[in-house]
Protein backbone atom coordinates (compact mmCIF):
# COMPACT_ATOMS: atom_id res chain seq x y z
CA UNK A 1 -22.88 67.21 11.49
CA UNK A 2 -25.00 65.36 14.35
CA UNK A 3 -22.20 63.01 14.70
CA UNK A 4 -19.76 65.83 15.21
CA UNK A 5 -22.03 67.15 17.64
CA UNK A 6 -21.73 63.81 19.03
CA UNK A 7 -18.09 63.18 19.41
CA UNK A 8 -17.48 66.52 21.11
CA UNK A 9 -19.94 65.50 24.12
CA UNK A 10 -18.59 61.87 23.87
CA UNK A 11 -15.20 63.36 24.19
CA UNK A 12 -14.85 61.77 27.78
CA UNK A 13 -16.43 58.57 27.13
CA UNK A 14 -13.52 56.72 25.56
CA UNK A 15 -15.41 53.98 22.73
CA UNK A 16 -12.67 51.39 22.82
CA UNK A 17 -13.29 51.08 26.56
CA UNK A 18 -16.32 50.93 26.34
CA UNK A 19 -16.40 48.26 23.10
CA UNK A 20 -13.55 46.11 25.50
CA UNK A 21 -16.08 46.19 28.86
CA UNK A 22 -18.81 44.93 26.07
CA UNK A 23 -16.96 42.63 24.66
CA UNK A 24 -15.94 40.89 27.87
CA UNK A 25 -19.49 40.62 29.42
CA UNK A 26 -20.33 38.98 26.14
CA UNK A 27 -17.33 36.52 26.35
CA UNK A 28 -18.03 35.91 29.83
CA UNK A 29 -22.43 35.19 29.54
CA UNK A 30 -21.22 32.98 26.79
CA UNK A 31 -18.94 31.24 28.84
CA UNK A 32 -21.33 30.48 31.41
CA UNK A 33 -24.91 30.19 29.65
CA UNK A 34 -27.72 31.28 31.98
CA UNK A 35 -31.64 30.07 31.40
CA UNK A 36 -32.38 33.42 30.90
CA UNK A 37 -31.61 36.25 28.96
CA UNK A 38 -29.08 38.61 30.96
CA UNK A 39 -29.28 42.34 30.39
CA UNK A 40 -27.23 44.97 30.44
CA UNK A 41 -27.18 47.51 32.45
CA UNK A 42 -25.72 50.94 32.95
CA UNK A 43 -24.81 52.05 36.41
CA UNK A 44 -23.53 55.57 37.12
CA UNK A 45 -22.32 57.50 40.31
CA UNK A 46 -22.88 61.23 40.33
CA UNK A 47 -21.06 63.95 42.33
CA UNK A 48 -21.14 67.10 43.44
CA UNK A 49 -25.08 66.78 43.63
CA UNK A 50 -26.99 67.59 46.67
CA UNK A 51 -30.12 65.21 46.25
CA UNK A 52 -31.60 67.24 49.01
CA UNK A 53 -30.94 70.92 47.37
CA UNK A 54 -30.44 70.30 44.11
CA UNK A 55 -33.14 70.26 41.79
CA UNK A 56 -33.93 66.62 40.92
CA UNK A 57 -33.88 65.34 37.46
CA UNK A 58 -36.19 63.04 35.38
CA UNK A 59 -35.78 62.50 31.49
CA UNK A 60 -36.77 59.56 29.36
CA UNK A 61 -34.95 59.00 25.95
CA UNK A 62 -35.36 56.84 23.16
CA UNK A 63 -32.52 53.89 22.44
CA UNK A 64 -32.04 52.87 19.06
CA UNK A 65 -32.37 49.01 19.81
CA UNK A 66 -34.93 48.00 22.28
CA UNK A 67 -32.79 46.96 25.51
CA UNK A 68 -35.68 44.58 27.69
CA UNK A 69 -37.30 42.70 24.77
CA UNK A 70 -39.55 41.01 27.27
CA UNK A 71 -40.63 44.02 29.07
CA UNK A 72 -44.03 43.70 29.56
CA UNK A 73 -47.08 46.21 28.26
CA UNK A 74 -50.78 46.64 28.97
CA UNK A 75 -52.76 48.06 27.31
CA UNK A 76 -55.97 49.95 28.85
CA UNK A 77 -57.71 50.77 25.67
CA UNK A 78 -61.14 51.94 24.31
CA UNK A 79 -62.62 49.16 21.72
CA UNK A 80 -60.27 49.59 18.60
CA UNK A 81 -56.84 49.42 20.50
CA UNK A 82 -58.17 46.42 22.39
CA UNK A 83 -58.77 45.05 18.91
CA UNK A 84 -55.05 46.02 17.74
CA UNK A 85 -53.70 44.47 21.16
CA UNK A 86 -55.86 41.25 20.95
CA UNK A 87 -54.58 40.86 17.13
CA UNK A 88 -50.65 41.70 18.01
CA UNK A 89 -51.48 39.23 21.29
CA UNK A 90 -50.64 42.09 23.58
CA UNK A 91 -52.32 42.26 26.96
CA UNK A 92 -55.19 44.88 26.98
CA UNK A 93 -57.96 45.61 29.74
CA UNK A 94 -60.87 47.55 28.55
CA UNK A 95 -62.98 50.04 30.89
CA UNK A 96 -65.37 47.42 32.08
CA UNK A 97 -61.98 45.42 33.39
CA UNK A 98 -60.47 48.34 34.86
CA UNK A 99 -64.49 48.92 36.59
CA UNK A 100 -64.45 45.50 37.95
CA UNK A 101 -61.51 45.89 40.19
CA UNK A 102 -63.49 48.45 42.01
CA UNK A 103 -60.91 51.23 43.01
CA UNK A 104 -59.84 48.15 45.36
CA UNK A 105 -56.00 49.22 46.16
CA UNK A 106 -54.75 45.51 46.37
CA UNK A 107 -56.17 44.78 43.37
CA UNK A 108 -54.45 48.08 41.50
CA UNK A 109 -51.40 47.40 42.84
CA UNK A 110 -51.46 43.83 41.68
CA UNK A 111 -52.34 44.86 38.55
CA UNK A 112 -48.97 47.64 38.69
CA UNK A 113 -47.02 44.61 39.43
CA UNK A 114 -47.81 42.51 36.58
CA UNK A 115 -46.57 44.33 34.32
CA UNK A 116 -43.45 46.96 33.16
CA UNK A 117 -45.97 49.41 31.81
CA UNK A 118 -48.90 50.82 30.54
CA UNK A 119 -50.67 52.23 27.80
CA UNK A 120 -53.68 54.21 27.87
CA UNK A 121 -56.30 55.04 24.78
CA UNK A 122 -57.09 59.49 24.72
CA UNK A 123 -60.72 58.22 26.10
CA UNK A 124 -59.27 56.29 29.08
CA UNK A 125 -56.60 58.08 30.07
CA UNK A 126 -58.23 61.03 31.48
CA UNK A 127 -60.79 58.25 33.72
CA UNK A 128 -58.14 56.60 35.45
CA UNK A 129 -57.61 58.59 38.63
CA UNK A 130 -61.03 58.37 38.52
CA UNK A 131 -61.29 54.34 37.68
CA UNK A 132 -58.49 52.90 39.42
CA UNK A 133 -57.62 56.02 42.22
CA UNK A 134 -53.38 56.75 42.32
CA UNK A 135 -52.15 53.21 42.59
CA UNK A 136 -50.66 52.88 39.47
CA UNK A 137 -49.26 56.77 39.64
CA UNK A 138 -48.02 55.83 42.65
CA UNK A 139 -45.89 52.62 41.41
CA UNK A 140 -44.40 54.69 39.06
CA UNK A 141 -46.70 53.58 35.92
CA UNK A 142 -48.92 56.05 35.15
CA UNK A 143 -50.05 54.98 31.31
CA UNK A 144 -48.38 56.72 28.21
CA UNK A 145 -50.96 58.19 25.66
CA UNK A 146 -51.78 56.28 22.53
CA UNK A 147 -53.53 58.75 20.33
CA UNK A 148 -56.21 57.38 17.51
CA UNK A 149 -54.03 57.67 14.61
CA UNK A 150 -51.24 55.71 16.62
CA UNK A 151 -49.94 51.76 15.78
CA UNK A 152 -49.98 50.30 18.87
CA UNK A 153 -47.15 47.92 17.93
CA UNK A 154 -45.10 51.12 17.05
CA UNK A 155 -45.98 52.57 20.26
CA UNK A 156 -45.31 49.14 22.37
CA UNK A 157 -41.61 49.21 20.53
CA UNK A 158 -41.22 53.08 21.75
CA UNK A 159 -42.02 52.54 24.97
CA UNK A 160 -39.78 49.19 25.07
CA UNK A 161 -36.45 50.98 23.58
CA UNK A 162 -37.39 53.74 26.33
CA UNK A 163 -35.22 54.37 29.25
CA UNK A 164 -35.85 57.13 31.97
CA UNK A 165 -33.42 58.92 34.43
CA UNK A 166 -34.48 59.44 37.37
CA UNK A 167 -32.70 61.18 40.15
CA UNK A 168 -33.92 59.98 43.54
CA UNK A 169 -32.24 60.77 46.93
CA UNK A 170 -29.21 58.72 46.02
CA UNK A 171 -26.12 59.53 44.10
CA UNK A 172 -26.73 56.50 42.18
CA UNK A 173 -28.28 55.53 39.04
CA UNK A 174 -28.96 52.16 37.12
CA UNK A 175 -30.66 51.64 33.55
CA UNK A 176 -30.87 48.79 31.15
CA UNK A 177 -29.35 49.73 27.91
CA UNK A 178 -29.12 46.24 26.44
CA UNK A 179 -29.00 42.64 26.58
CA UNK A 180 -25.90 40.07 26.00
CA UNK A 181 -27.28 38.72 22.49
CA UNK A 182 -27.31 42.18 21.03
CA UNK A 183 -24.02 43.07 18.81
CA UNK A 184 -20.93 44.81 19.88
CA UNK A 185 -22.09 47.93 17.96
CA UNK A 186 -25.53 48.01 19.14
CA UNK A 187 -24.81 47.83 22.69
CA UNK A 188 -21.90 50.09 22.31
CA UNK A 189 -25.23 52.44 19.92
CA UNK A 190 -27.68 52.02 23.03
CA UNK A 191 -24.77 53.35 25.92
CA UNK A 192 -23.62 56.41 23.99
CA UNK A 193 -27.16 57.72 23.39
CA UNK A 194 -27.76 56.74 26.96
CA UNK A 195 -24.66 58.45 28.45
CA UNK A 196 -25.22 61.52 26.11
CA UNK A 197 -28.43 61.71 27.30
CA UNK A 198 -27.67 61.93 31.41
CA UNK A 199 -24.89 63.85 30.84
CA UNK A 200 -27.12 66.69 29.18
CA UNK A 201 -29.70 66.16 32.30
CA UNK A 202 -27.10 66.98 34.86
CA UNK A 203 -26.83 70.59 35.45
CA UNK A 204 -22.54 70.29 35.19
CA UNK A 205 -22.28 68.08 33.05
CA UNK A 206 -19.46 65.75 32.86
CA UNK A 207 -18.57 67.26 36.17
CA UNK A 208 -21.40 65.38 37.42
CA UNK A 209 -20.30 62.07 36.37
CA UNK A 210 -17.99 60.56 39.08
CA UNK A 211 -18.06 57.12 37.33
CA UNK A 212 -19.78 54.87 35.03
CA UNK A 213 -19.95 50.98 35.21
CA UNK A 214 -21.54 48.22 33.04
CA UNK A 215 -22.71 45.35 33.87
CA UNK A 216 -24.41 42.06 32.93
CA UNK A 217 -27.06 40.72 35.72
CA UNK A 218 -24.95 38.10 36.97
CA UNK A 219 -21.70 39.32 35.34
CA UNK A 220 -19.02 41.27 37.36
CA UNK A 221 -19.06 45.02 37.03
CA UNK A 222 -16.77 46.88 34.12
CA UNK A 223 -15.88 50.48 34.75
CA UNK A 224 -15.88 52.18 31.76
CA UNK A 225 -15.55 56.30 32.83
């Protein structure tokens, strides 16, 4: 029945548009082979939204394929994540790390910089206000819990195939739902949970959605609502 559920919301979203827009930024990033891998990205206009009255939205949902494979994680963890991280070779600081950079704000916001994300261990994640002050709150990265019990690996994946709407004070909205070596179908998998998703944020609906355009990162733009 989910998939019912589905295809009524989807109703405006019109699949073999959106499989043709796919299919052409894949034809065209094979055509012209870049040195890196180009992602694809989801770019939607809203109306009838007053950024300034309206209340502003933020939601993060869960894409079935990851869409930035090379995002990049820390992880600030207590002794047995860093263990996990070091093992899985993914970056990790530990609390003496996070101590040595002294509160100094450069320093934290090189640190937000370097990477896409964070990851924070129950023990550390209540001493980082405290450790590093709001730099990394303020840069948008404040870590995501990784309880005991957790894989890290697991959790690295989940907060890779993560996206997050955001509504700022513009009437415009971009997320990566993809890459050009994924398939047809799980591009075409990643943008319907994606659009699904917004559309249920937005407090009309569809009657929010004044258009929606994909595109590669040095591909030209395919309207596809």
């Amino acid at each position: 029945t989910s998939s019912c559920v589905n295809q009524s919301k989807m109703s405006k979203l019109s699949s073999e548009t959106v499989r043709e827009a796919i299919r052409v930024m894949q034809k065209e990033s094979s055509e012209k082979k870049r040195k890196f891998r180009e992602t694809i990205e989801l770019q939607i206009g809203l109306k009838q939204y007053d950024p300034q009255k309206d209340k502003r939205f933020s939601g993060t949902v869960k894409l079935p394929r990851i869409p930035r494979p090379n995002m990049t994680i820390c992880v600030l963890g207590d002794a047995s994540h860093c263990e996990q991280a070091e093992k899985a070779s993914i970056p990790s600081m530990t609390v003496e790390d996070l101590k040595k950079l002294n509160k100094n704000k450069k320093l934290v916001k090189k640190l937000a910089q370097k990477y896409h994300a964070f990851l924070a261990s129950e023990a550390l994640i209540k001493q980082i206000p405290r450790l590093l002050g709001p730099g990394l709150n303020k840069a948008g990265k404040f870590p995501t819990l990784v309880s005991a019990g957790e894989k890290l690996e697991d959790k690295v994946n989940e907060l890779k195939s993560t996206i997050k709407f955001q509504m700022k004070k513009v009437l415009c909205l971009a997320v990566a739902v993809g890459h050009v070596e994924m398939t047809e179908q799980e591009v075409f998998a990643n943008v319907n949970v994606a659009v699904n998703f917004l559309v249920s944020l937005l407090k009309k609906n569809w009657q929010n959605v004044k258009s929606l355009h994909l595109k590669t990162t040095m591909g030209k733009v395919q309207r596809v609502f």
